[in-house]
Protein backbone atom coordinates (compact mmCIF):
# COMPACT_ATOMS: atom_id res chain seq x y z
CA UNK A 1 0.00 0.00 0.00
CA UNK A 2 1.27 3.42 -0.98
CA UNK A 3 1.57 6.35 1.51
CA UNK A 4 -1.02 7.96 -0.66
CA UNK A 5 -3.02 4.86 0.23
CA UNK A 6 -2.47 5.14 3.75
CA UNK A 7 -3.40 8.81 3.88
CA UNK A 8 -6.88 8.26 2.00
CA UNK A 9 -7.62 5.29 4.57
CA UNK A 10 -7.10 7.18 7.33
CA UNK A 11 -9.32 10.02 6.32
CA UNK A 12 -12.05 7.10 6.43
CA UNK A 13 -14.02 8.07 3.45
CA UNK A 14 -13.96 11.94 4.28
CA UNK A 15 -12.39 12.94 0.97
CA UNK A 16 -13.03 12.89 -2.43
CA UNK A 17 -10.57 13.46 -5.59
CA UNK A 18 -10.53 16.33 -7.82
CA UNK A 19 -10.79 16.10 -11.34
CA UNK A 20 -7.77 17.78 -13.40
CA UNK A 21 -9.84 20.50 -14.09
CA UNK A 22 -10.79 21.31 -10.57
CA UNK A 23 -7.61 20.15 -9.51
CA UNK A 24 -6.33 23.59 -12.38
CA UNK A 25 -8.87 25.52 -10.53
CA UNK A 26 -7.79 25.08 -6.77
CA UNK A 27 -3.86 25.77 -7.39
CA UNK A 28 -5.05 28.90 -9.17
CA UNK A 29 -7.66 30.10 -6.58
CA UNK A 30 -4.66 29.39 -3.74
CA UNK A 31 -1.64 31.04 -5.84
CA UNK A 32 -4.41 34.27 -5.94
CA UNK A 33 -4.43 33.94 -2.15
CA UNK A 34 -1.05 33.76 -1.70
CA UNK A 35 2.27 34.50 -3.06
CA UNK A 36 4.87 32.20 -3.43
CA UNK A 37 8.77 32.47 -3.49
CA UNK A 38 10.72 31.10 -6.57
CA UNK A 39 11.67 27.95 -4.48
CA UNK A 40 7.71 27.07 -3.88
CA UNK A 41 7.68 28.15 -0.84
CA UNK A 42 4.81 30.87 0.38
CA UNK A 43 6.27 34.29 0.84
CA UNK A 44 5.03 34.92 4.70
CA UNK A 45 6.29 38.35 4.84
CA UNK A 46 3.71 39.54 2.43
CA UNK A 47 0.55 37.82 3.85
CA UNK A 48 -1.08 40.20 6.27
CA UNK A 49 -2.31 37.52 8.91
CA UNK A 50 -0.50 34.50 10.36
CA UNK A 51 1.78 32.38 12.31
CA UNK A 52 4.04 30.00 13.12
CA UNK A 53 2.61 26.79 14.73
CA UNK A 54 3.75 23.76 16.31
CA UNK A 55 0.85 21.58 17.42
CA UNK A 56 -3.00 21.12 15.66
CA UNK A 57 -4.42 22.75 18.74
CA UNK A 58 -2.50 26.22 17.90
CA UNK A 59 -3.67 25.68 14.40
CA UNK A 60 -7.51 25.42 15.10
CA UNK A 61 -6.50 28.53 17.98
CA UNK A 62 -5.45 30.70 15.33
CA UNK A 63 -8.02 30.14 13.08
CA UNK A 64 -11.16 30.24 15.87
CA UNK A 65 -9.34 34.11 16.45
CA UNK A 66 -9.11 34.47 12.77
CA UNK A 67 -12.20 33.53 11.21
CA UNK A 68 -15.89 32.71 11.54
CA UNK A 69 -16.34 29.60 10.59
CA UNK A 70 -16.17 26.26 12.34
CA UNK A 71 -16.67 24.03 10.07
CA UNK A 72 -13.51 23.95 7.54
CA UNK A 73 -13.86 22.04 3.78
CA UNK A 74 -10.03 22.04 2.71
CA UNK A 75 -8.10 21.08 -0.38
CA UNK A 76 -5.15 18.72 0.56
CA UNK A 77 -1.85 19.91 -1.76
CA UNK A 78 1.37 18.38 -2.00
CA UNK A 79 3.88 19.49 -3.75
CA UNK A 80 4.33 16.78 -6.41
CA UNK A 81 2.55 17.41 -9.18
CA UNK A 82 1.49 14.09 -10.13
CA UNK A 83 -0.25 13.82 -6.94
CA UNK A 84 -3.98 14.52 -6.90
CA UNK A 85 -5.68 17.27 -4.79
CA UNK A 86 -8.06 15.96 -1.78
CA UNK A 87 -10.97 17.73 -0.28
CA UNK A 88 -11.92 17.42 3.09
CA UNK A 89 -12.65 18.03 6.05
CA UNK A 90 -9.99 20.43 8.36
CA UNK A 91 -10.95 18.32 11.56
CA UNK A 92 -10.38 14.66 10.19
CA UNK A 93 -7.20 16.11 8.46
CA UNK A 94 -5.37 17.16 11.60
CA UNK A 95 -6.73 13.64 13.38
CA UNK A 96 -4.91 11.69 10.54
CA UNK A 97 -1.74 14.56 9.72
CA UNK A 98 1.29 12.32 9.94
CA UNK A 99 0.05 9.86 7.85
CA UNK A 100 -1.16 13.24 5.40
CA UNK A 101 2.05 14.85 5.41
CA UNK A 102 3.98 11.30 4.97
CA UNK A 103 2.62 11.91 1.06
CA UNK A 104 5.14 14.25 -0.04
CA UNK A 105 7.60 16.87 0.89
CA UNK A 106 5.60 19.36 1.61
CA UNK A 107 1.83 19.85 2.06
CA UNK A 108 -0.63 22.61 1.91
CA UNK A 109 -4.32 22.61 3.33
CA UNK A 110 -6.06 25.30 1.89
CA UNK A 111 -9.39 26.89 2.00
CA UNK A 112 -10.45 29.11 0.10
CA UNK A 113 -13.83 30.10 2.06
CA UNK A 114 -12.22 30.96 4.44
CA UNK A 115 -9.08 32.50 2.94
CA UNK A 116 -6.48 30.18 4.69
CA UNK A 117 -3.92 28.01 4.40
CA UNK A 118 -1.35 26.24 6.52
CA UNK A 119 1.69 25.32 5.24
CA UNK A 120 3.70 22.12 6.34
CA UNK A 121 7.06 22.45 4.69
CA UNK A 122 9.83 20.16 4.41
CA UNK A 123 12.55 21.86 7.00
CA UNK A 124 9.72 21.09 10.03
CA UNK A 125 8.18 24.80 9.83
CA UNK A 126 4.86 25.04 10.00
CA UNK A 127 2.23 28.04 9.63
CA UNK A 128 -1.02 29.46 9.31
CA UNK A 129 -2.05 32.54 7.67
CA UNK A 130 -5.39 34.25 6.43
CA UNK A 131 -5.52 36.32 3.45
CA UNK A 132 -7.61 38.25 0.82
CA UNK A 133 -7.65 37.17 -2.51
CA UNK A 134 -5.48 39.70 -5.41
C-alpha cells in the first residue's frame, strides 16, 4: 500500500478526488491567495495575517481568532505534481496529519472560504495565515 493509500484510509471516506480540471482551478484560486517564493515556498512576509505553529491545537486557535467559521472544507496539496488534490474536512485532516504529510515533501491545506492556508514544509516549519484574494 502506498503512503497515498495510507493517507486516503485514514481520512475514512472523508475525501473525495478532484478532477484535473478542478484540480487547475484550486492551485489557481490558492496562488491568488497567496504569493509564493521562486523555491515554492509561500512568501510569509507579504501575507497580512499568520503564524508559526507547532501543534493542531495552535492551528484550530489561530483560526477560531481568525475567522468565523467552524466548520472547515479544505483542499489537501502536496507538492508533487502528479499527486492529486483531496478535499476534506480540516478536523479529520489534523486527526490523521502524519500519515497526510507522509505523502510528499511538503503539504498545503487550503481553504479558500475561508481564505487560509497552513503550510507544512519540508525543514519542520509550519504556519497558518489568512488572506484576501489579489
Amino acid at each position: 500500500m502506498s503512503l497515498f493509500d495510507e493517507c486516503i484510509e485514514t481520512l475514512h471516506g472523508d475525501a473525495s478526488l478532484l478532477t484535473d480540471q478542478n484540480k487547475d482551478k484550486v492551485l489557481k484560486a490558492l496562488e491568488s491567495y497567496f504569493p509564493f517564493t521562486e523555491w515554492g515556498r509561500i512568501d510569509w512576509e507579504k501575507v497580512h495575517c499568520h503564524a508559526e505553529v507547532t501543534t493542531t491545537e495552535e492551528i484550530v486557535s489561530f483560526l477560531d481568532e481568525h475567522t468565523s467559521q467552524h466548520n472547515y472544507a479544505i483542499y489537501i496539496i502536496w507538492n508533487e505534481e502528479a499527486l492529486p488534490i483531496l478535499q476534506s474536512d480540516l478536523e479529520q485532516v489534523l486527526k490523521s496529519i502524519d500519515d497526510v504529510i507522509a505523502v510528499s515533501f511538503d503539504t498545503w491545506l487550503f481553504s479558500p472560504s475561508s481564505g487560509f492556508v497552513i503550510e507544512i514544509f519540508h525543514d519542520g516549519i509550519v504556519r497558518v495565515g489568512i488572506n484576501n484574494p489579489n
